[in-house]
Protein backbone atom coordinates (compact mmCIF):
# COMPACT_ATOMS: atom_id res chain seq x y z
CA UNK A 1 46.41 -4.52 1.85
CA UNK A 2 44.78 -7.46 0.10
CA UNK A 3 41.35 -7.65 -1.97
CA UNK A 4 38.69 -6.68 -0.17
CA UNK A 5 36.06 -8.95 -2.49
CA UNK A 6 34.41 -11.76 -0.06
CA UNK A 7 32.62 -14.69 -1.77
CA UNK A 8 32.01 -18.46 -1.79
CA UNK A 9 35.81 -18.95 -3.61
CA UNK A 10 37.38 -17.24 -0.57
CA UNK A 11 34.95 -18.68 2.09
CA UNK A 12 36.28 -22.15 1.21
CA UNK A 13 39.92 -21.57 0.63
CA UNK A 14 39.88 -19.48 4.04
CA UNK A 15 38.10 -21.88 6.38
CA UNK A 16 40.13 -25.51 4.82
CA UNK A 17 43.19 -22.91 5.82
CA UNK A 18 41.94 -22.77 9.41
CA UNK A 19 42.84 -26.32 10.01
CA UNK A 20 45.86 -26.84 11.98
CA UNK A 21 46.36 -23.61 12.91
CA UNK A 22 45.36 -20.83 15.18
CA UNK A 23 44.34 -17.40 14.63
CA UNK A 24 44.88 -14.47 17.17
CA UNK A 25 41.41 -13.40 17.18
CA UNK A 26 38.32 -15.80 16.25
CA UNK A 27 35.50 -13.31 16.26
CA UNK A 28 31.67 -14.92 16.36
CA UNK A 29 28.78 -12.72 15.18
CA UNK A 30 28.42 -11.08 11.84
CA UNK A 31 26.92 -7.84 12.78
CA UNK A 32 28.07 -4.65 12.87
CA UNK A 33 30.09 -4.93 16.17
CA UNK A 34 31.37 -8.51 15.15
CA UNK A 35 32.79 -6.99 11.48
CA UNK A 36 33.29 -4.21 13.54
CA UNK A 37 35.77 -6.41 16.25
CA UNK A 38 37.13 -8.22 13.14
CA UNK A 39 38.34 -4.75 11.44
CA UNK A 40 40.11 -3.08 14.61
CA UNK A 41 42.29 -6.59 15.38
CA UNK A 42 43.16 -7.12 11.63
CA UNK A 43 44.08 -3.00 11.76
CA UNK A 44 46.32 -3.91 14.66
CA UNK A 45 48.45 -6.79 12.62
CA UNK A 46 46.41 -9.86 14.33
CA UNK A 47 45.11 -12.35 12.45
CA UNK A 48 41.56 -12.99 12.50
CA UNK A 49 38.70 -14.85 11.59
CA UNK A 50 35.08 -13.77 11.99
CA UNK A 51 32.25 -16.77 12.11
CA UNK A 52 28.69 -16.28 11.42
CA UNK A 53 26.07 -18.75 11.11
CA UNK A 54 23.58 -16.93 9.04
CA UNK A 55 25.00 -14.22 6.98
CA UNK A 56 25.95 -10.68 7.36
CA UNK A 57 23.71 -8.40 9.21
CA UNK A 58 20.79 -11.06 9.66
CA UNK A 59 20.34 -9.64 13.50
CA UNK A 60 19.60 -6.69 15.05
CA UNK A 61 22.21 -4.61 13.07
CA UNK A 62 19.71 -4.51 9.51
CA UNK A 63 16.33 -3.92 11.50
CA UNK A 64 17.69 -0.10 12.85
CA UNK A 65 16.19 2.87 12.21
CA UNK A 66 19.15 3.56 9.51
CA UNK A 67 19.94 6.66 12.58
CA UNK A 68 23.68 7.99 12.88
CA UNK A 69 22.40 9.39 15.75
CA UNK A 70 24.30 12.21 18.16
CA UNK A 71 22.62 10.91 21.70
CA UNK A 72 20.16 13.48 22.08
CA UNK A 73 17.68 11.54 23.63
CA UNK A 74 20.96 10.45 26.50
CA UNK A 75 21.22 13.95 26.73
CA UNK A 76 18.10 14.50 27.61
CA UNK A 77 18.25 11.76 30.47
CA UNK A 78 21.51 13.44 31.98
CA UNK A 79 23.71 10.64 30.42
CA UNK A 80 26.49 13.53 29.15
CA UNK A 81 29.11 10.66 29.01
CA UNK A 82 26.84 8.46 26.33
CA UNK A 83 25.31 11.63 24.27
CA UNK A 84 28.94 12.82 23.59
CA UNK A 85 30.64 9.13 22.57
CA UNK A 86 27.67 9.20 20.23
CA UNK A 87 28.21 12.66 19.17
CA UNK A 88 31.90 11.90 18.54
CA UNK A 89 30.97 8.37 16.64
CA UNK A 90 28.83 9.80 14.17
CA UNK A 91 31.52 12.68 13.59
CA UNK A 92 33.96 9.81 12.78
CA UNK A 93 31.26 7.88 10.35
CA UNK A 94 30.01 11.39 8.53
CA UNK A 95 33.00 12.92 7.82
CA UNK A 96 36.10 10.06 7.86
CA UNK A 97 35.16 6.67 8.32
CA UNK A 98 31.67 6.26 5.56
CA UNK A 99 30.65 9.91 3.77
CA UNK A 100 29.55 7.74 1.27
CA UNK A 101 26.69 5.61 3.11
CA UNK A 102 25.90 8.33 5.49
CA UNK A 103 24.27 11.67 5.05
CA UNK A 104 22.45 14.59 6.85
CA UNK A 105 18.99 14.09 7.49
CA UNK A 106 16.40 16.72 8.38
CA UNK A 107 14.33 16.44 11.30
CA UNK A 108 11.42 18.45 12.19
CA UNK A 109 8.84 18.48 15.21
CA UNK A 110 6.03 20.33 14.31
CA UNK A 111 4.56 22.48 16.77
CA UNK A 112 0.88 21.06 16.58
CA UNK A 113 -1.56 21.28 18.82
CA UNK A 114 -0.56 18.80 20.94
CA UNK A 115 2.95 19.70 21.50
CA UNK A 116 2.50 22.66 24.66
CA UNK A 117 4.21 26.15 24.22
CA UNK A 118 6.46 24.56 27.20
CA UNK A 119 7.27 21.18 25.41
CA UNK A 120 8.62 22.94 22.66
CA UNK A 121 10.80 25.14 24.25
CA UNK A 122 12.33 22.29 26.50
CA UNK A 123 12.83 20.49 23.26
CA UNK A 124 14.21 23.37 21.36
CA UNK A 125 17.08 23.53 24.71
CA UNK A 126 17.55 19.61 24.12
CA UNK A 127 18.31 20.87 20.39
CA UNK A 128 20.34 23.65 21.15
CA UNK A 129 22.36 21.37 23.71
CA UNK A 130 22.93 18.70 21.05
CA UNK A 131 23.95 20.97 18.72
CA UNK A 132 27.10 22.08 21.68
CA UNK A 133 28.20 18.68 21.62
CA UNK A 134 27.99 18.50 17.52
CA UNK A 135 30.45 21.40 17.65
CA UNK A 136 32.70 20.07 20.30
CA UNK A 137 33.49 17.11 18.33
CA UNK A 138 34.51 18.82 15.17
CA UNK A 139 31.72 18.10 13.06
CA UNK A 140 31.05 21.11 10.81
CA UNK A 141 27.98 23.11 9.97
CA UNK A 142 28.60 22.19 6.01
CA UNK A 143 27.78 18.32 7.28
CA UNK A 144 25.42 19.13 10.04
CA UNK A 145 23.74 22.23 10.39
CA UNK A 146 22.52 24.26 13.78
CA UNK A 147 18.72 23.74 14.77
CA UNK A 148 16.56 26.57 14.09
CA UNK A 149 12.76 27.38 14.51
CA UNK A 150 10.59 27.31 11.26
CA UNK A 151 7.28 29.11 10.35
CA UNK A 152 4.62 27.08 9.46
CA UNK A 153 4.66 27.74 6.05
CA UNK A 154 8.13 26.50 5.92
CA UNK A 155 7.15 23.14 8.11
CA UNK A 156 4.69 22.76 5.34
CA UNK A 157 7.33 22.89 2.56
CA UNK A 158 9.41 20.25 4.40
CA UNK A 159 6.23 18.06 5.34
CA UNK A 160 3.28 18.88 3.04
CA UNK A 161 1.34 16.35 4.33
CA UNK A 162 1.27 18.00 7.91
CA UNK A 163 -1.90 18.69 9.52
CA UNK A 164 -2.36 22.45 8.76
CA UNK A 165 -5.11 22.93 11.56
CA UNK A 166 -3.31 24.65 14.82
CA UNK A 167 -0.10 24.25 13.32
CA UNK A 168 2.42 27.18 14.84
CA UNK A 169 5.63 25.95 13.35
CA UNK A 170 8.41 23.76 13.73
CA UNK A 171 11.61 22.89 14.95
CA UNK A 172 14.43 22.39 12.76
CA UNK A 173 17.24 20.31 13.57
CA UNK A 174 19.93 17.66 11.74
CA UNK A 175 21.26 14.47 12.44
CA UNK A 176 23.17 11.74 10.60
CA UNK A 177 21.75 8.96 8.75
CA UNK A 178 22.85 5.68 7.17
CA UNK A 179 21.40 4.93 3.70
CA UNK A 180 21.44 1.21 4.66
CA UNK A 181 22.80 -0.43 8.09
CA UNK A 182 23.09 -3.99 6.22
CA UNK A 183 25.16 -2.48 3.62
CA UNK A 184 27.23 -0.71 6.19
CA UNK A 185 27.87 -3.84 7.70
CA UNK A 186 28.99 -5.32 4.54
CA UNK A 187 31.38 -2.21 3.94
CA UNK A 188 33.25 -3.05 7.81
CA UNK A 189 33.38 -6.48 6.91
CA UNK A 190 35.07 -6.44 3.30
CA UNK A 191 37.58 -3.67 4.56
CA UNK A 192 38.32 -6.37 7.45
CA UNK A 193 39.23 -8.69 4.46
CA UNK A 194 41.30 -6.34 2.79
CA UNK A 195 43.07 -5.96 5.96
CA UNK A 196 43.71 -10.16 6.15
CA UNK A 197 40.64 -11.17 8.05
CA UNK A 198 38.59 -14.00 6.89
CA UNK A 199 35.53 -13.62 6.95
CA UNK A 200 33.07 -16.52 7.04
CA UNK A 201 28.70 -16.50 6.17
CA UNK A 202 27.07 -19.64 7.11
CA UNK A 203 29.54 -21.02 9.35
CA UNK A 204 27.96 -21.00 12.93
CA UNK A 205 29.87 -21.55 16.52
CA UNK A 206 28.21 -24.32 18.38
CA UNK A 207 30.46 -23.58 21.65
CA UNK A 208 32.98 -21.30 22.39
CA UNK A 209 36.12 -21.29 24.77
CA UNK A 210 39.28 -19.42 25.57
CA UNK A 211 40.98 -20.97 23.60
CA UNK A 212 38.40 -21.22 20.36
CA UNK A 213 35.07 -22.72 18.91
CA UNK A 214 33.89 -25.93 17.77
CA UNK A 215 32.03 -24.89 14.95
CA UNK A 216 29.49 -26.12 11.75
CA UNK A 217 30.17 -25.00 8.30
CA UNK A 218 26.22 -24.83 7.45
CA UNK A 219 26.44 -25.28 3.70
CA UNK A 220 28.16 -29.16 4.12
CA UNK A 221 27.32 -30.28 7.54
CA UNK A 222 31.28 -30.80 8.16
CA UNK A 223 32.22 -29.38 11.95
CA UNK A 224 35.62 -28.62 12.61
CA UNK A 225 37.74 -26.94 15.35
CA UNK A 226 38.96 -23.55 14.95
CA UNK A 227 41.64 -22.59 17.48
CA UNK A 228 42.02 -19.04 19.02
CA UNK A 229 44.35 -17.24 20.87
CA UNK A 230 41.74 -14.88 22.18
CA UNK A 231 37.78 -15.32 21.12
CA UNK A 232 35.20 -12.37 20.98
CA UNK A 233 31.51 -13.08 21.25
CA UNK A 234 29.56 -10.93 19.31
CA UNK A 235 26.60 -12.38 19.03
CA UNK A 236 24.12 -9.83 20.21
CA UNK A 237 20.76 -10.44 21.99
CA UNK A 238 21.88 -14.46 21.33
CA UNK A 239 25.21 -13.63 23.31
CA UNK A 240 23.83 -15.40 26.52
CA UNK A 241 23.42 -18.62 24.38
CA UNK A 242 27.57 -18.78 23.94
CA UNK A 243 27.89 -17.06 27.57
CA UNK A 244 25.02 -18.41 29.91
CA UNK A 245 26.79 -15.69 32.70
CA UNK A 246 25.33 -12.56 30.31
CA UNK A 247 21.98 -11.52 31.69
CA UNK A 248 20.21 -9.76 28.90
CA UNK A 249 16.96 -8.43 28.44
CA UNK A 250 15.96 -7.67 24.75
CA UNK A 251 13.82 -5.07 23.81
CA UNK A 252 11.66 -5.55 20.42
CA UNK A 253 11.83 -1.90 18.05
CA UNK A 254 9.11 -2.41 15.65
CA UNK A 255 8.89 -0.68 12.12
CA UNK A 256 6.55 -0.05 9.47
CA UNK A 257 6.81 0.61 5.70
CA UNK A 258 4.92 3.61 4.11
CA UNK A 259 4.82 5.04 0.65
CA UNK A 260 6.06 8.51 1.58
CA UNK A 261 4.25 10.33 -1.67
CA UNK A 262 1.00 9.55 -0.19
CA UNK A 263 1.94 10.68 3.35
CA UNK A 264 3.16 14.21 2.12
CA UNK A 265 6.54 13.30 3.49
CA UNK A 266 9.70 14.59 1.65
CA UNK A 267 13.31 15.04 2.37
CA UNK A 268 12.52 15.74 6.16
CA UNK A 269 11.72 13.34 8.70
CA UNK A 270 9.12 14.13 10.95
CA UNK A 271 9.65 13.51 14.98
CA UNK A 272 6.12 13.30 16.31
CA UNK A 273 5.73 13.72 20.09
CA UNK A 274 3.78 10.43 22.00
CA UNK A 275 0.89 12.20 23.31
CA UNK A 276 1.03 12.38 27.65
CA UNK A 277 4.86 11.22 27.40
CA UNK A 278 7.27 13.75 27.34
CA UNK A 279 10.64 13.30 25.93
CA UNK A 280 9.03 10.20 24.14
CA UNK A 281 8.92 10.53 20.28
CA UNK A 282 7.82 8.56 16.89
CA UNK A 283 9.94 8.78 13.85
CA UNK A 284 8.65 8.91 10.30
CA UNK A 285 12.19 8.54 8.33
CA UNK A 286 12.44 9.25 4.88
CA UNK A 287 14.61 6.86 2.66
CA UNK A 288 16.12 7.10 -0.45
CA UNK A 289 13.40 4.94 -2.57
CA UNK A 290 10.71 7.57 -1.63
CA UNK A 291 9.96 5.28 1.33
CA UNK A 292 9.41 6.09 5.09
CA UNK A 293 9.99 3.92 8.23
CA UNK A 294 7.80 4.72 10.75
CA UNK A 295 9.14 3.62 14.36
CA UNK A 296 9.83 2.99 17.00
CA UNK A 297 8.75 0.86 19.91
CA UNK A 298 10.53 -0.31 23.05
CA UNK A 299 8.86 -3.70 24.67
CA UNK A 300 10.14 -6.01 26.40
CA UNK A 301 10.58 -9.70 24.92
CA UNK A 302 10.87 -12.85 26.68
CA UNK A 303 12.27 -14.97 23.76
CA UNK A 304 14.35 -14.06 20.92
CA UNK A 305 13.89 -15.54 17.33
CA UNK A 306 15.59 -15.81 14.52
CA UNK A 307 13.78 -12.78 12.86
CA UNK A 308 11.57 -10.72 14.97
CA UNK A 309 8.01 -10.32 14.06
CA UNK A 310 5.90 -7.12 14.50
CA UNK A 311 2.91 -7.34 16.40
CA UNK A 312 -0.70 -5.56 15.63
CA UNK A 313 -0.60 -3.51 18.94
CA UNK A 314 2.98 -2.16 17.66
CA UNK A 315 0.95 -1.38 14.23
CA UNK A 316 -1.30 0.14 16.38
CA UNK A 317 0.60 2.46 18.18
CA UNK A 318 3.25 3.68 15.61
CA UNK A 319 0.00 4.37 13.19
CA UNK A 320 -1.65 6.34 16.01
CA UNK A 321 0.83 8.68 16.78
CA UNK A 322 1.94 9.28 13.04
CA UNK A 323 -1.56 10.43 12.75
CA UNK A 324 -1.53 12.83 15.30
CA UNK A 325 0.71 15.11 12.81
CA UNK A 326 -0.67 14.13 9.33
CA UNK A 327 -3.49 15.82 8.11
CA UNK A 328 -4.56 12.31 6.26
CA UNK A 329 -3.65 9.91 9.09
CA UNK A 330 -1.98 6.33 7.49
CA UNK A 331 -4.01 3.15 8.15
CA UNK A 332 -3.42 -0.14 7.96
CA UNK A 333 -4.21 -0.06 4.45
CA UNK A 334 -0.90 1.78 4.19
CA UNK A 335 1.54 -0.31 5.71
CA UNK A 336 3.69 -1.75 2.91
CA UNK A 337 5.47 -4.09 5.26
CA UNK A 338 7.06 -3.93 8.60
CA UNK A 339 10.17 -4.88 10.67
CA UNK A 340 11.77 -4.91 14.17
CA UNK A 341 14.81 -5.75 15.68
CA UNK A 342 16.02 -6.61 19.34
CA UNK A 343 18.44 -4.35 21.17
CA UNK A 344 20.85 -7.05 23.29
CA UNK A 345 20.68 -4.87 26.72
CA UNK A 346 22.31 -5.77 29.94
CA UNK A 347 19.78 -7.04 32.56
CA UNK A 348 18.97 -4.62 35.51
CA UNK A 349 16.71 -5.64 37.97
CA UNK A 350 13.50 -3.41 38.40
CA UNK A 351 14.17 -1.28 35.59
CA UNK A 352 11.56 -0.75 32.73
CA UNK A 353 13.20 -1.71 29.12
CA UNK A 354 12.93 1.81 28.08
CA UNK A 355 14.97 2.77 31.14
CA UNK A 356 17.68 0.03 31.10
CA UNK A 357 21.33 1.48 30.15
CA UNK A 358 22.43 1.79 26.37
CA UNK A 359 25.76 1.91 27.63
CA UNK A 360 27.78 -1.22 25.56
CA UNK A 361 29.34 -3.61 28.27
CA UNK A 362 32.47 -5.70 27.80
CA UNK A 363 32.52 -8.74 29.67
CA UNK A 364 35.50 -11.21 30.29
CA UNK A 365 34.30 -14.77 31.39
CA UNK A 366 36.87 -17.10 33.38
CA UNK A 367 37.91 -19.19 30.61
CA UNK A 368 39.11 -15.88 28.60
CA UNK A 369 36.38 -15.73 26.37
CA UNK A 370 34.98 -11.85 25.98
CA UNK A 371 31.41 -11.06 25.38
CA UNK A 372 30.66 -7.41 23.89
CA UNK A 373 27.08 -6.59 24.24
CA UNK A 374 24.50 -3.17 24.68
CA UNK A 375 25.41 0.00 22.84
CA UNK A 376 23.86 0.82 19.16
CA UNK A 377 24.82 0.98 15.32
CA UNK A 378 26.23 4.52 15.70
CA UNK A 379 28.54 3.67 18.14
CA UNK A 380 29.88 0.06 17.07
CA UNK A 381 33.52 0.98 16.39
CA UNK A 382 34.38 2.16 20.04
CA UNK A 383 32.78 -1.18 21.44
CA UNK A 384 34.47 -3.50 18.94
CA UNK A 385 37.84 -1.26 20.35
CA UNK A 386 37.22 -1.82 23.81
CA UNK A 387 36.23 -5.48 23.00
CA UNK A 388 40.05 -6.01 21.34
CA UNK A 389 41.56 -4.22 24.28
CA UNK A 390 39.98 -6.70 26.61
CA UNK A 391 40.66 -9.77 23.81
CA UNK A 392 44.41 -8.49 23.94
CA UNK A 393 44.64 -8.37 27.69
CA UNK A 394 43.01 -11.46 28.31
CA UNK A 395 44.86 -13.37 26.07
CA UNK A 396 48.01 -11.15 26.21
CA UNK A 397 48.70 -10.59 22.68
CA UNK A 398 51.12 -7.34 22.05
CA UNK A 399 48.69 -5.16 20.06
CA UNK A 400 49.02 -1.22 19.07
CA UNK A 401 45.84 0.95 19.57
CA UNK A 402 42.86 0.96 17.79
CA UNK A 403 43.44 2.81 14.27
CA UNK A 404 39.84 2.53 13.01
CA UNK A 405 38.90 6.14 13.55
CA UNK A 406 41.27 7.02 10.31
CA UNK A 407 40.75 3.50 8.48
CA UNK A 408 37.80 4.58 5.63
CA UNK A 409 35.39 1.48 4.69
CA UNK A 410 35.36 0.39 1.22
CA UNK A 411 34.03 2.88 -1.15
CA UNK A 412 34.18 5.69 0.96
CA UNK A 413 36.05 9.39 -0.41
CA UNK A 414 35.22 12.79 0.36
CA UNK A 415 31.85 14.05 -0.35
CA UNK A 416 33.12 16.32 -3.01
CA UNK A 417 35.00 13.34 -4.88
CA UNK A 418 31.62 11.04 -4.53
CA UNK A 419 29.78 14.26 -5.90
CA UNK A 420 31.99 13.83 -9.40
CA UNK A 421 31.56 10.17 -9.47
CA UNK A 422 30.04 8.49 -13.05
CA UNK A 423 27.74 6.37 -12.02
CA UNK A 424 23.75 7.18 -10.87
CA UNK A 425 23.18 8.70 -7.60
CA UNK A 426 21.50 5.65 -6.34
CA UNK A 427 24.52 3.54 -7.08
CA UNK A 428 27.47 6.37 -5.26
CA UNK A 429 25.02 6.01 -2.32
CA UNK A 430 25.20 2.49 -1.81
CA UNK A 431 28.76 1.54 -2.89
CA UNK A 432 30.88 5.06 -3.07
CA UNK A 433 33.71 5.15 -5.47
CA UNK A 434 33.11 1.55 -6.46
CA UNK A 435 29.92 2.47 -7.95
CA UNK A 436 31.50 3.01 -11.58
CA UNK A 437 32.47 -0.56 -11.55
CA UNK A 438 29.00 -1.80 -10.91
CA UNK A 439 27.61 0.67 -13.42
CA UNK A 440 30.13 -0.66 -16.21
CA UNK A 441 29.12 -4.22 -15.43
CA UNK A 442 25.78 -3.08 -16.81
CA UNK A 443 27.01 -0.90 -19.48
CA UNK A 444 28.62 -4.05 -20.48
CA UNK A 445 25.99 -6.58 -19.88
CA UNK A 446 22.42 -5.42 -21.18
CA UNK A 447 20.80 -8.19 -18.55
CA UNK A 448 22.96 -6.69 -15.98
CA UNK A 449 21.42 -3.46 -16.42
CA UNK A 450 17.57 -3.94 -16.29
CA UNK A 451 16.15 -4.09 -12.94
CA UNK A 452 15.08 -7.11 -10.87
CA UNK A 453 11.38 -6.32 -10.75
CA UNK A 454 9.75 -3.29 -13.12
CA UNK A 455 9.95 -0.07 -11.42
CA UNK A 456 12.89 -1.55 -8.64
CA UNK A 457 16.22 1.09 -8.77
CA UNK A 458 17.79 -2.55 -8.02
CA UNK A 459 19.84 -4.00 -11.39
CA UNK A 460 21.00 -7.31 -12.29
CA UNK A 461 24.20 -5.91 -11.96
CA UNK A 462 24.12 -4.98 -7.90
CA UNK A 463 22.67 -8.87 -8.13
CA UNK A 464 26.35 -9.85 -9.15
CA UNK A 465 28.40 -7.89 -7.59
CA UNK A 466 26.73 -9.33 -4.49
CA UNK A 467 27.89 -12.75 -5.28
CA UNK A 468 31.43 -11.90 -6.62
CA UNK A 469 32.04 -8.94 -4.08
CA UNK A 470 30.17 -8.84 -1.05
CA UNK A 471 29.98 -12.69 0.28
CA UNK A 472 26.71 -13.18 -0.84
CA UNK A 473 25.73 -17.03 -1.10
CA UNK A 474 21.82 -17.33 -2.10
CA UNK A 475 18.89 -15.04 -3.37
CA UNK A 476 17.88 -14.58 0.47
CA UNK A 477 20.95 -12.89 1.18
CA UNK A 478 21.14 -10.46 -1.67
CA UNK A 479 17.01 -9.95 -1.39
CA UNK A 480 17.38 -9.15 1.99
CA UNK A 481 21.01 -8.14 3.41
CA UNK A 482 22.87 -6.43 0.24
CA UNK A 483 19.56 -4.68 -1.84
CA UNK A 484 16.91 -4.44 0.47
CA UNK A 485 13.71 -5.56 -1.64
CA UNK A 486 12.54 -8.04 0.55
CA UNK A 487 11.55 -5.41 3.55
CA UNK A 488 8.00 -5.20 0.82
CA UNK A 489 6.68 -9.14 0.64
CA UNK A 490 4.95 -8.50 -3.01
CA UNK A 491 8.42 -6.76 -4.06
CA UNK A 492 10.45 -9.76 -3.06
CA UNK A 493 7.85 -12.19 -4.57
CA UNK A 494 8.45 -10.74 -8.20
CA UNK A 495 11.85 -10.43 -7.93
CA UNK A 496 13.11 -13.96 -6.25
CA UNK A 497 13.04 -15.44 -9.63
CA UNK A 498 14.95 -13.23 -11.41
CA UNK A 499 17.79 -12.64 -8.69
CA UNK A 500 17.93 -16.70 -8.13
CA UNK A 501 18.66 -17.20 -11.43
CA UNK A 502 21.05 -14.18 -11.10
CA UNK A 503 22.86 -15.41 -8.22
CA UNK A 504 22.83 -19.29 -9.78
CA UNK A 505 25.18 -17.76 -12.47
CA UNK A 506 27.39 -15.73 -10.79
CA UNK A 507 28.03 -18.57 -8.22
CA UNK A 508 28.98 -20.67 -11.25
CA UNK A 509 31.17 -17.71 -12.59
CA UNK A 510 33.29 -18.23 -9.28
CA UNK A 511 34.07 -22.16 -9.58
């Protein structure tokens, strides 16, 4: 296998050796499904090359709601056939594929007042019927445990900032979650490199065929040809712009940022029913910087930008239902900043966007060119399979299977191994085994080791192994793709000094 590191060294000695040759798979779209696409073909012995015109996770796949979810709200629709490919994705990620970016996360729906005696029961079945699934696939109770029904004192010691007036309980369940989707992304991508892929930031597809992509390496201008034997468009809710034949109807998910200390929230992420909509819920998600993301919406959008913004009636309503189940309800004065991405979903006339099929769709144009589009982060290794096993038919290349549900991403090891690891806890749950190698850089460097802003978990040193690592090219990409600090706007104020002179140097430590 070869080095997994991707940076700007690599990035130019891989795309000058595109000319003049042709690769079996050119892969557009840096997401999760693109890296994703890239990893199974290079698994399979093809040679590949993955194109991106921004950088690594700058769509949809960094604005989720960090969810490994098991398709409990398909099951609750009657969609069996979705709930269990999600069920059977997130055993794969927990337990084989990333133990080290994912973990179990608490959920509980507190039986307030406005949650009916019949609500809760129906929801407790929904539980109790996800949990089947959770134990058909494999996954054990040690990684996710059963659902159970809690007293209100103990709904209070998982949420203390509940509202204690009427309160009867709660409901107890578990589901997966991902510390960070962007850095998830970057973990699929880098083990596509070590597999032979090149992948390539800030190179963006201007037109695609069957036969490759006339393309624009953004950093110089220069546009050059890069020949295909089989191309995969995984461009996401901008798929229709390479494929005008792909109908797609994006849906905006908003998000908001809360302190969770002054909420009250803890470990345990609270699923508060919308009032008058059954089966409809808000999430307030607890992350591992003592933040919560509170979302999420479903609206319709009639134009898709580069970067989403979040509306004031989305505010509105995510703040409105949160404070249904908090005893001091947040306020705008709260909201530490806000996100949203855009799911990419097939078009179906007279549907609402709430309705319209999560279902990932693999589409094969005339010319040969495939366009993979739908489904969600959970479930983006079985689309980028099915998207090589149409690539390989189309284009009839002589390919195994997919092998990704064995292949572990970079960093990952069994939780017990991560668990032993030298390095902080915030470090093994953002980079797994490699963790010790970031935490010597600082150990050896005392600039490496203080952080980028006072107070900010994020070190100098995370700044360079961005750069000389991950394929990050400027202080945008490591602010907002590999650490995170730019989801708070005052947070990434303070800190873009500090990590553009960080990244200035390490750049200049690769020429």
């Amino acid at each position: 296998m070869r080095r997994t590191a991707i940076n700007a060294a690599r990035r130019a000695a891989e795309l000058a050796g595109l000319a003049g040759r042709a690769v079996d798979v050119l892969v557009v779209g840096g997401g999760a499904t693109g890296a994703g696409v890239a990893l199974d073909a290079a698994s399979r012995g093809l040679s590949v090359a993955l194109v991106e015109g921004e950088d690594l996770a700058f769509g949809t796949s960094r604005w989720s709601s960090k969810l490994i979810h098991g398709g409990l709200r398909y099951l609750a629709k009657g969609d069996i056939g979705l709930a269990a490919e999600s069920a059977a994705e997130r055993h794969v990620l927990l337990t084989r594929t990333a133990p080290h970016l994912t973990r179990a996360l608490p959920q509980l729906v507190a039986l307030t007042p406005h949650v009916s005696r019949q609500a809760a029961a129906l929801t407790y079945a929904g539980l109790v019927a996800g949990d089947g699934l959770r134990r058909a696939v494999g996954t054990p109770s040690s990684v996710l445990p059963g659902p159970r029904r809690v007293s209100a004192q103990e709904a209070l010691a998982l949420a203390p900032g509940l509202d204690r007036a009427g309160l009867r309980g709660g409901l107890l369940s578990f589901d997966g979650q991902v510390v960070d989707d962007a850095r998830l992304v970057v973990a699929i991508a880098r083990t596509a490199a070590g597999r032979g892929a090149a992948v390539l930031t800030k190179v963006r597809a201007l037109s695609v065929d069957g036969s490759g992509a006339r393309v624009r390496d953004e950093l110089t201008g220069a546009t050059l040809r890069i020949d295909a034997r089989a191309v995969v468009n995984a461009t996401g809710v901008w798929a229709d712009g390479l494929a005008p034949d792909v109908r797609l109807r994006p849906s905006r998910g908003s998000h908001l940022v809360l302190d969770g200390a002054s909420l009250g929230i803890g470990g345990a992420a609270l699923t508060v029913p919308v009032p008058g909509q059954f089966g409809r819920f808000v999430l307030v998600l607890p992350q591992p910087d003592g933040r919560v993301y509170l979302g999420l919406t479903d609206e319709p959008m009639d134009h898709v930008p580069d970067v989403a913004a979040v509306p004031e009636s989305d505010v509105d309503f995510l703040l409105s239902v949160a404070g249904t189940a908090l005893a001091a309800p947040p306020t705008r004065a709260d909201v530490l900043g806000a996100f949203a991405g855009l799911r990419p979903l097939l078009d179906t006339p007279g549907e609402r966007s709430a309705d319209l099929s999560r279902h990932h769709a693999v589409l094969t144009a005339a010319d040969g060119v495939v366009t993979v589009v739908g489904g969600k982060l959970t479930t983006y290794r079985k689309m980028a399979a099915d998207a090589v096993d149409a690539a390989a038919r189309a284009a009839d290349l002589r390919a195994p299977r997919s092998r990704t549900r064995d292949i572990p991403l970079v960093g990952a090891a069994p939780r017990r191994r991560l668990a032993d690891l030298a390095a902080p806890p915030w470090l093994i749950s953002r980079y797994g085994t490699e963790a010790e190698t970031i935490h010597a850089l600082a150990q050896v460097d005392p600039d490496l080791a203080k952080p980028v802003t006072p107070g900010s978990p994020v070190t100098g040193a995370e700044v360079a192994w961005a750069v000389r690592t991950e394929g990050a090219l400027t202080p945008e990409d490591v602010l907002d793709r590999r650490t995170r600090v730019g989801l708070v706007a005052p947070d990434r104020e303070a800190a873009l000094p500090r990590v553009t002179d960080l990244v200035e140097r390490a750049l200049a430590g690769l020429r």
